[in-house]
Protein backbone atom coordinates (compact mmCIF):
# COMPACT_ATOMS: atom_id res chain seq x y z
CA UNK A 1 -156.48 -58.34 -66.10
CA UNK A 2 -156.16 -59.20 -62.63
CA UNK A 3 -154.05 -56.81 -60.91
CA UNK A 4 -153.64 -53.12 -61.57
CA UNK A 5 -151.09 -51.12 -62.59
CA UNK A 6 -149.86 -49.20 -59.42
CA UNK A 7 -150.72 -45.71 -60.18
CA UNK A 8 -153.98 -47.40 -60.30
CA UNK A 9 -153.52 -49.41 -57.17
CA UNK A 10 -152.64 -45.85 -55.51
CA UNK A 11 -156.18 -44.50 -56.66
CA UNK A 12 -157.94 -47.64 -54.70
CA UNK A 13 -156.15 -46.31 -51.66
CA UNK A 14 -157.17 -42.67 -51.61
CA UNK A 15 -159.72 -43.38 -48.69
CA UNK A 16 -161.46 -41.18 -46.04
CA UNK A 17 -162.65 -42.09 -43.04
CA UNK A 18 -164.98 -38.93 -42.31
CA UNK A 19 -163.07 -37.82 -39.19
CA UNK A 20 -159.91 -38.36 -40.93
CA UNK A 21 -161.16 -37.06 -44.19
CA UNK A 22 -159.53 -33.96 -45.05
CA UNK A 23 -155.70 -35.89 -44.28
CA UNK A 24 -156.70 -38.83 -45.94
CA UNK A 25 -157.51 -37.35 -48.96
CA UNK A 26 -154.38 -35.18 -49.10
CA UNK A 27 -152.06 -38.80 -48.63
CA UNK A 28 -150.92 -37.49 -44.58
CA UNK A 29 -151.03 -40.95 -44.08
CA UNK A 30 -148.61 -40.73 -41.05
CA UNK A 31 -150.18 -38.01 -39.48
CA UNK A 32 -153.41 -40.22 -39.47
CA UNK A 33 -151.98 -43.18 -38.51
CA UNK A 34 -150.59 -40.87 -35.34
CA UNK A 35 -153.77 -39.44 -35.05
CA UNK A 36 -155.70 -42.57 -34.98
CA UNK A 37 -153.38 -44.40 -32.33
CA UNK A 38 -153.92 -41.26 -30.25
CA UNK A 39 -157.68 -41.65 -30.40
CA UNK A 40 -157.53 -45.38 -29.65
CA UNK A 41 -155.39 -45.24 -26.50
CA UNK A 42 -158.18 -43.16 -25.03
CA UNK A 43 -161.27 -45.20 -26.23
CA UNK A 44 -159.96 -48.89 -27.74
CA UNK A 45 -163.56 -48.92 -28.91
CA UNK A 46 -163.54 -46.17 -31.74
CA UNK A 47 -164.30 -47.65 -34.36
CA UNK A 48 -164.01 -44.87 -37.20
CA UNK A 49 -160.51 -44.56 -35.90
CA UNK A 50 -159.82 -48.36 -36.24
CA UNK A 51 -160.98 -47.95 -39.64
CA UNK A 52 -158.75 -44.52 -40.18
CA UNK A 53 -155.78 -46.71 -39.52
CA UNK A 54 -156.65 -49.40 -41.62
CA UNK A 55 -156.73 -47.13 -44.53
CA UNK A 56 -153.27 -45.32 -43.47
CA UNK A 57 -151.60 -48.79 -43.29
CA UNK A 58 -153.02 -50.10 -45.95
CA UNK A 59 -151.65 -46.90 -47.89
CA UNK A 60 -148.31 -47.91 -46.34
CA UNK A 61 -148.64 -51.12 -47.66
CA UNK A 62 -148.81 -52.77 -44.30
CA UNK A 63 -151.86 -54.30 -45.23
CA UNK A 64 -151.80 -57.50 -42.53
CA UNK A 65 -151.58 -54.97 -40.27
CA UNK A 66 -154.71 -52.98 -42.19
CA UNK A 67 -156.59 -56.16 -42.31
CA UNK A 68 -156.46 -56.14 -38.36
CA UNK A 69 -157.26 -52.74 -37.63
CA UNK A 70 -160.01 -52.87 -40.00
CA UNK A 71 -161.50 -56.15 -38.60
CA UNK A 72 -161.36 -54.38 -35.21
CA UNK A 73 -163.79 -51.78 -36.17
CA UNK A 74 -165.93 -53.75 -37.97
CA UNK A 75 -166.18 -55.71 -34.72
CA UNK A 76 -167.34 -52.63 -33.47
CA UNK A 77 -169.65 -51.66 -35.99
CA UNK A 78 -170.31 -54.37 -38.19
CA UNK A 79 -172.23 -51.68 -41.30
CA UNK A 80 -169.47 -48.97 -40.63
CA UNK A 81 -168.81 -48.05 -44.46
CA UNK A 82 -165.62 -46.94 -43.52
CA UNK A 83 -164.76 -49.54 -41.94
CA UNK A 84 -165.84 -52.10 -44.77
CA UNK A 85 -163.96 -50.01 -47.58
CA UNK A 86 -160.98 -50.02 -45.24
CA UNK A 87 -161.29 -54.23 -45.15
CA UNK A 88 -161.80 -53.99 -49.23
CA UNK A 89 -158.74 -52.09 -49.51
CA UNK A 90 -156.49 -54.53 -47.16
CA UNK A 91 -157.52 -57.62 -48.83
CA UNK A 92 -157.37 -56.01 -52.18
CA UNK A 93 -153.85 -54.68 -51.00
CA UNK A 94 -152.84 -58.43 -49.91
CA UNK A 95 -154.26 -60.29 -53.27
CA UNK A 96 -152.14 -57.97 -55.67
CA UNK A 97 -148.97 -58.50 -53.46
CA UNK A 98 -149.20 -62.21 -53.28
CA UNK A 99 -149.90 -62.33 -57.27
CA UNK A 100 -150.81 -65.67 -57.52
CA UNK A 101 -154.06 -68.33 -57.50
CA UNK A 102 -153.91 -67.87 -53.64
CA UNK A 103 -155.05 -64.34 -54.28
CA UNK A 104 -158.64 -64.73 -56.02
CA UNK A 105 -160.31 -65.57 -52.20
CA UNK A 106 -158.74 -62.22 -51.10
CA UNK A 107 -160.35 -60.53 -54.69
CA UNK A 108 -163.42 -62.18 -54.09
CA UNK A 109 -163.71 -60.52 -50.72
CA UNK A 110 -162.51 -57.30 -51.70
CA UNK A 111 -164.93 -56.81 -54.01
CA UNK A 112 -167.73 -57.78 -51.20
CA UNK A 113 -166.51 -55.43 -49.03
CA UNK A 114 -166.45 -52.09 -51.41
CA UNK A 115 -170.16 -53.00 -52.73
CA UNK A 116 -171.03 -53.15 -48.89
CA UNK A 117 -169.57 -49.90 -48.13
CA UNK A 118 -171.33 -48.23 -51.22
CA UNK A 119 -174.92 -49.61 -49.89
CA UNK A 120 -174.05 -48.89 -46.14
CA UNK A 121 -173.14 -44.64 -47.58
CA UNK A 122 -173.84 -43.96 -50.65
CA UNK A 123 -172.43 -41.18 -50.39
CA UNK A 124 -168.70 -42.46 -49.57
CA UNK A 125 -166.91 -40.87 -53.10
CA UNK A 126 -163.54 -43.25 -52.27
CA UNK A 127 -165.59 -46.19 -51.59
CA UNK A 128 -167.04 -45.92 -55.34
CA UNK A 129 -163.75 -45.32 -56.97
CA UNK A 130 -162.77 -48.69 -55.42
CA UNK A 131 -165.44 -50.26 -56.32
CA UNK A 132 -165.43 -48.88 -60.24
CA UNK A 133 -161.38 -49.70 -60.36
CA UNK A 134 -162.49 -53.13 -58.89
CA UNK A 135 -164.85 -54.22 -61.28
CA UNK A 136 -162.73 -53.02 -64.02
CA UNK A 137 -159.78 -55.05 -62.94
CA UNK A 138 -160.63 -58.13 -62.16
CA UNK A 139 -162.34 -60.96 -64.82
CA UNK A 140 -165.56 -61.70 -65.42
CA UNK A 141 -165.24 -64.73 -63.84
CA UNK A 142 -164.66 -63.22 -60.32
CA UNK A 143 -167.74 -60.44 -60.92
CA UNK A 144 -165.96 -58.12 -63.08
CA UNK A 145 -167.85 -55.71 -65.61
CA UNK A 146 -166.85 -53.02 -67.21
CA UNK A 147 -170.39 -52.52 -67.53
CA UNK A 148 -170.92 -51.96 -63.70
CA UNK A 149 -167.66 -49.84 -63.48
CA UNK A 150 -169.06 -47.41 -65.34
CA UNK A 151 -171.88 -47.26 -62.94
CA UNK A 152 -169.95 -46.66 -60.38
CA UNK A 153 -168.72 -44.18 -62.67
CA UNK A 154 -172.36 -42.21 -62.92
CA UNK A 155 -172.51 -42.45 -59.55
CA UNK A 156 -169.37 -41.38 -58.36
CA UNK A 157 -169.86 -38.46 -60.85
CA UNK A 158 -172.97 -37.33 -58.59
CA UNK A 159 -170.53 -36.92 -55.81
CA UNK A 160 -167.52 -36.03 -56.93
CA UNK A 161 -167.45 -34.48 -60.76
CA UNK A 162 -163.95 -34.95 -60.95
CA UNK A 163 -163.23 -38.20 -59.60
CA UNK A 164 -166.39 -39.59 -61.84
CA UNK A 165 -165.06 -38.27 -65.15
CA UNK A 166 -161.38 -39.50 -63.76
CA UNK A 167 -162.49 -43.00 -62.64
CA UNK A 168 -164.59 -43.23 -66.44
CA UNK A 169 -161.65 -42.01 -67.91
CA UNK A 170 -159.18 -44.92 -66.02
CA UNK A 171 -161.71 -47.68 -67.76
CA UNK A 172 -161.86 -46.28 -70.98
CA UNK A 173 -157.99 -46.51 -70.68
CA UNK A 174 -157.93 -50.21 -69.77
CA UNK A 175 -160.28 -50.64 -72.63
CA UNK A 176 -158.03 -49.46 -75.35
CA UNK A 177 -160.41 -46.50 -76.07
CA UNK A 178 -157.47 -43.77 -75.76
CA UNK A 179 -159.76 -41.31 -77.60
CA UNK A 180 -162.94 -41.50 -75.74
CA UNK A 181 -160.86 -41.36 -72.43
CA UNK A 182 -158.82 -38.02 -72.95
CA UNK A 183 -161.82 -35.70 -73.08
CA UNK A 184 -162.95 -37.43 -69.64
CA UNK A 185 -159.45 -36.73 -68.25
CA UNK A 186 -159.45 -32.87 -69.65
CA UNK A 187 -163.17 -32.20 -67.75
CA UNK A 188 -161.79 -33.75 -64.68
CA UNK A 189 -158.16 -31.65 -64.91
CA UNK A 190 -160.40 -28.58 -65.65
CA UNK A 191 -162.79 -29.30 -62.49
CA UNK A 192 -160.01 -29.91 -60.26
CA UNK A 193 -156.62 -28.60 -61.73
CA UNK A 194 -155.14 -29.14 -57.97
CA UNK A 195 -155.99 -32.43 -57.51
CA UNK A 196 -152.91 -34.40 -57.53
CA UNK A 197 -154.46 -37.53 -57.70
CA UNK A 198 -156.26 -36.11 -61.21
CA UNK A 199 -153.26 -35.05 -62.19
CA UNK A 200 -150.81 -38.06 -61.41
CA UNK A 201 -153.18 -40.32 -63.33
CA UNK A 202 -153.72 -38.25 -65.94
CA UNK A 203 -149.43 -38.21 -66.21
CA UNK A 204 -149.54 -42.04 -65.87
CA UNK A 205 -152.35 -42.79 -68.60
CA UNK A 206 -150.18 -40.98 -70.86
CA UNK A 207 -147.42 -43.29 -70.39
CA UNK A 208 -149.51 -46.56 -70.98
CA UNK A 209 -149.51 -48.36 -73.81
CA UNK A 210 -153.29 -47.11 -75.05
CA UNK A 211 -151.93 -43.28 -75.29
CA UNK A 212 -148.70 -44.56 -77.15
CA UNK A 213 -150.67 -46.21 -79.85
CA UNK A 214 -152.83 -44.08 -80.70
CA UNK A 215 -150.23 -40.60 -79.91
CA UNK A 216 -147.25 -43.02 -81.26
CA UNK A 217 -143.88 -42.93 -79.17
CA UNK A 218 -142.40 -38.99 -80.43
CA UNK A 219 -146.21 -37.87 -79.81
CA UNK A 220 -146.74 -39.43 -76.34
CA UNK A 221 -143.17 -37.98 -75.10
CA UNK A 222 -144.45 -34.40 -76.99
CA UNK A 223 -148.12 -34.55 -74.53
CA UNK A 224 -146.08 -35.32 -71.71
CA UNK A 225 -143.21 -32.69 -71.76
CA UNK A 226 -146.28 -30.02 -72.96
CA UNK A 227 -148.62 -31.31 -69.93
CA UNK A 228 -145.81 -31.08 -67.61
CA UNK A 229 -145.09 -27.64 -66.80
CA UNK A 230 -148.80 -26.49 -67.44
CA UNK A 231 -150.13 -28.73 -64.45
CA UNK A 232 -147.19 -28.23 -62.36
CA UNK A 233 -148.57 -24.73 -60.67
CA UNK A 234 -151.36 -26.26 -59.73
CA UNK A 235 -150.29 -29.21 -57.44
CA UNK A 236 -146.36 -27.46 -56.46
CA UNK A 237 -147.27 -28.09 -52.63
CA UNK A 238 -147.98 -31.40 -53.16
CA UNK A 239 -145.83 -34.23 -53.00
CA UNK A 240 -147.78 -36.65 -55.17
CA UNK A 241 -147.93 -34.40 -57.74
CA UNK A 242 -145.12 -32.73 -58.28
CA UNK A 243 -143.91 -36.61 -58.78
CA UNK A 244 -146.09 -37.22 -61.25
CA UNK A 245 -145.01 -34.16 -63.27
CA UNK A 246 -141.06 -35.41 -62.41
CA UNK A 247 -142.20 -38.83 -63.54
CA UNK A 248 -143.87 -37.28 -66.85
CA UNK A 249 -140.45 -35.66 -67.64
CA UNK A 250 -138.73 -38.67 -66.97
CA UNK A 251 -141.06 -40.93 -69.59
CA UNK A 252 -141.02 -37.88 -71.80
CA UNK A 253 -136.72 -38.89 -72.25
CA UNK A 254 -135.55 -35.27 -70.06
CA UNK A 255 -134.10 -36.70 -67.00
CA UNK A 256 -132.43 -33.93 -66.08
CA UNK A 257 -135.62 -31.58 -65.89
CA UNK A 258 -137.05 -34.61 -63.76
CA UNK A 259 -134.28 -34.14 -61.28
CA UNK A 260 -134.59 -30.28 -61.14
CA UNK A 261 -138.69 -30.35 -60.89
CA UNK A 262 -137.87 -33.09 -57.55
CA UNK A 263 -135.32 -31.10 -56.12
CA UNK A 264 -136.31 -27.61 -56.65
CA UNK A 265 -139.83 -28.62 -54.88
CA UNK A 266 -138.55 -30.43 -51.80
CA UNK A 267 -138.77 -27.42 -49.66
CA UNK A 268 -142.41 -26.54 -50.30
CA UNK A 269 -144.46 -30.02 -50.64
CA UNK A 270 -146.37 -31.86 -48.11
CA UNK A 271 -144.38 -34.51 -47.95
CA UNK A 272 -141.04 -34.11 -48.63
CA UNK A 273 -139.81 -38.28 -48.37
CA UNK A 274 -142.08 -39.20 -51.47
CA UNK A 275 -139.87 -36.77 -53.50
CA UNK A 276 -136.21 -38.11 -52.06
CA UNK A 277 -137.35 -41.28 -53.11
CA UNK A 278 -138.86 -39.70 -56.72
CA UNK A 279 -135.08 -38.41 -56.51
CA UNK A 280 -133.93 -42.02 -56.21
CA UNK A 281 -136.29 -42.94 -59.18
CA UNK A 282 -134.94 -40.38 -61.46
CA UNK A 283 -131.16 -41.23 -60.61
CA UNK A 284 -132.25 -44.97 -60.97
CA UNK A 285 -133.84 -44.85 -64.44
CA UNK A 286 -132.26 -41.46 -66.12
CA UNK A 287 -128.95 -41.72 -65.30
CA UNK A 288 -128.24 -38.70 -63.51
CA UNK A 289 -127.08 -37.71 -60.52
CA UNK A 290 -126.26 -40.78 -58.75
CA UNK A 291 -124.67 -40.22 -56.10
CA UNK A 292 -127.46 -37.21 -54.73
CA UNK A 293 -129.73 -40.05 -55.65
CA UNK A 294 -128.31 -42.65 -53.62
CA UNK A 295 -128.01 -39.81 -50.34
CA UNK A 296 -131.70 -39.43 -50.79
CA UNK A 297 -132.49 -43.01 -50.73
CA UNK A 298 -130.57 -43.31 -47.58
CA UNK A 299 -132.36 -40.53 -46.19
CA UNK A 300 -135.66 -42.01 -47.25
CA UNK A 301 -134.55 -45.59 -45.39
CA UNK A 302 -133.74 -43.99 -42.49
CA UNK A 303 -137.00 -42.12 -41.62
CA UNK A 304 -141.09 -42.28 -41.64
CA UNK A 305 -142.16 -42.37 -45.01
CA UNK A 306 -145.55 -41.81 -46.70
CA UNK A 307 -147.62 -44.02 -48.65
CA UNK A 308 -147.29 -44.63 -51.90
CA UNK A 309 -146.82 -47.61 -54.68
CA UNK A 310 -143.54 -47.84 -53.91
CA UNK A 311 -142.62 -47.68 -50.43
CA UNK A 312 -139.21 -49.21 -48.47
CA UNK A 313 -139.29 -52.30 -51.01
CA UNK A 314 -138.98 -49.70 -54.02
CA UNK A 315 -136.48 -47.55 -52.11
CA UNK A 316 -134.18 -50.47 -51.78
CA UNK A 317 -134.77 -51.76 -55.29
CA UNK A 318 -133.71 -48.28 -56.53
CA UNK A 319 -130.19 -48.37 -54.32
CA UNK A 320 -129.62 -51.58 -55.93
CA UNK A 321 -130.49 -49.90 -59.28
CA UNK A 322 -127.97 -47.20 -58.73
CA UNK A 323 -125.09 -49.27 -57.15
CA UNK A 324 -125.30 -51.90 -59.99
CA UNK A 325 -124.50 -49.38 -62.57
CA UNK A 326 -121.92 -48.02 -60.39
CA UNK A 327 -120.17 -51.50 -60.52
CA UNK A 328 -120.74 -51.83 -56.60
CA UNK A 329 -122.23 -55.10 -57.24
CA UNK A 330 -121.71 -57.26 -53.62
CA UNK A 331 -123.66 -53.53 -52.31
CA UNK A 332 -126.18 -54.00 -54.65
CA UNK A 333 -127.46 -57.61 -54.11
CA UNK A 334 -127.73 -56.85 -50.56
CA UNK A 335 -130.34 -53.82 -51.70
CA UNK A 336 -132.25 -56.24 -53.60
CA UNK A 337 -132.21 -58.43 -50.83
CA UNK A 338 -133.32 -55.88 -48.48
CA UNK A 339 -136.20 -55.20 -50.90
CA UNK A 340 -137.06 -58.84 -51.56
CA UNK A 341 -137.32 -59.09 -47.43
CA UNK A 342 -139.75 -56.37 -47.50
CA UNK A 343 -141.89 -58.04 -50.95
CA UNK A 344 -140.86 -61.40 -51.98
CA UNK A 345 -142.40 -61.00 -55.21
CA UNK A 346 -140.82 -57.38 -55.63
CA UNK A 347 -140.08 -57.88 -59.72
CA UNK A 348 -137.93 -55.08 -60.10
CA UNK A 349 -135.84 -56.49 -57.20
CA UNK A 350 -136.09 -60.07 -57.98
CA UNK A 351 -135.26 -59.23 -62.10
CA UNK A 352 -132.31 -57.08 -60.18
CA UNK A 353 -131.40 -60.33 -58.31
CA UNK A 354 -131.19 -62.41 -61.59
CA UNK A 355 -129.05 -59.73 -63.24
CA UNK A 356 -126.57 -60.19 -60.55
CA UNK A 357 -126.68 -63.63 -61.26
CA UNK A 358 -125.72 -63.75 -64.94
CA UNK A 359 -122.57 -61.56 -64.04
């Protein structure tokens, strides 16, 4: 399979850039960006923080803009590991939007990149986690192995326990082994039970089609309504995953508890405009609470928002979501357009778009 799911496509963007790291890690990917601009109007020649806002645009899916910044520092420093992960993650970022033969140069050169930044540090966790994800993803005939993910696997594992057992556990999962994968997932949720990005994928894998078979549908929605509120202490600051335990309600058919877990949490997480548009989500697919979930959208369009998946293009496609059911159907094709000028291969938007259509 050539592109990744984009829980998974999240995971390749949780970079650091070692003067940047602690923000990067945590998804402040506007307060980097910020930070970084700062830096480079009083030396246009730092390189780490060209590379720094390569990763926080590419995290904002801006990722011509990532390309730039990251050729910019590589200008500088031409072996700057950062700076080569942050190029991997652009043109990665750029081959799974376009989604078509046009993309397999960009792959190609993604996957160049991330093996340069693991020789040029070793010791770069993210830039291993890319790489594993990488070779997992793409076909053998563009130098993927499952094989050599799960070396990057061991060796993430010597850096980071967690993110090694997690990043085993994500290519067990694309194999179809749902079995051997959970144990992997419960070692990394017991090493790191605050982690949101161990926790969020953990959520998601549950909701992929390897869990349901071998869980079946009523035993997949039991795990996720059971894993919910046990993981929820742990990450209730954070924006990603308190999310991920919304989402996990959501797939495990309570919408309403979705809504609550969002709402109840937007006062005390790092990043409040990931959960307005989590809000917008919920209101989108459950059913509930349209209207609050159409004034959070708004509020998420009209100010900075974080990185994510999802971004302006799924904010939009989630309006038009919301207005179609209400019958507001002339408001709702201009949403999807406003989402297809953001992505023009959006597929929620565009399958929105040929909805309107057949009315």
């Amino acid at each position: 399979m050539l592109l990744p799911a984009p829980a998974i496509l999240l995971a390749l963007l949780q970079t650091q850039a070692p003067a940047f790291r602690a923000d990067l890690d945590a998804g402040h990917y506007l307060k980097v960006l910020g930070e970084a601009d700062h830096r480079l109007r009083q030396d246009p020649k730092d390189a780490l923080a060209w590379a720094a806002k390569s990763q926080a645009l590419s995290s904002l899916q801006r990722f011509g803009e990532a390309r730039a910044a990251a050729d910019r520092a590589l200008a500088l420093q031409p072996r700057l590991a950062d700076a080569l992960l942050a190029r991997g993650l652009a043109r990665a970022g750029e081959a799974i939007r376009q989604r078509d033969l046009s993309s397999l140069r960009g792959a190609l050169g993604a996957l160049d990149d991330l093996r340069a930044a693991t020789e040029a540090d070793p010791a770069l966790a993210p830039a291993w986690m890319s790489l594993g994800l990488a070779y997992e993803m793409l076909p053998g005939l563009l130098g993927g192995s499952t094989k050599q993910a799960f070396r990057c696997a061991d060796r993430l594992r010597a850096v980071a326990p967690a993110r090694g057992d997690l990043l085993q556990a994500l290519i067990l999962v694309e194999e179809d082994k749902w079995r051997e994968a959970e144990p992997l997932f419960q070692r990394a949720l017991a090493q790191a039970p605050r982690d949101p990005e161990v926790v969020g994928q953990w959520l998601e894998a549950l909701q992929r089609r390897p869990a349901r078979k071998a869980l079946g549908e009523a035993g997949k929605n039991a795990r996720l309504r059971a894993e919910a509120p046990r993981l929820l202490p742990g990450v209730r600051t954070r924006a990603r995953g308190v999310a991920a335990v919304s989402d996990a309600y959501l797939h495990g058919g309570q919408p309403e508890l979705a809504w609550t877990t969002a709402q109840e949490h937007l006062s005390q997480v790092d990043a409040p405009s990931l959960l307005r548009l989590q809000l917008g989500k919920v209101a989108a697919s459950g059913g509930v609470h349209r209207a609050e979930g159409l004034a959070a959208l708004d509020q998420v369009l009209r100010e900075p928002l974080e990185g994510g998946s999802s971004g302006y293009a799924g904010a939009w496609w989630r309006k038009g979501q919301i207005l179609y059911d209400l019958a507001r159907k002339a408001e709702a094709r201009q949403a999807a357009q406003e989402a297809l000028k953001l992505d023009p291969r959006h597929r929620g938007a565009r399958e929105l778009m040929k909805r309107l259509g057949q009315d």
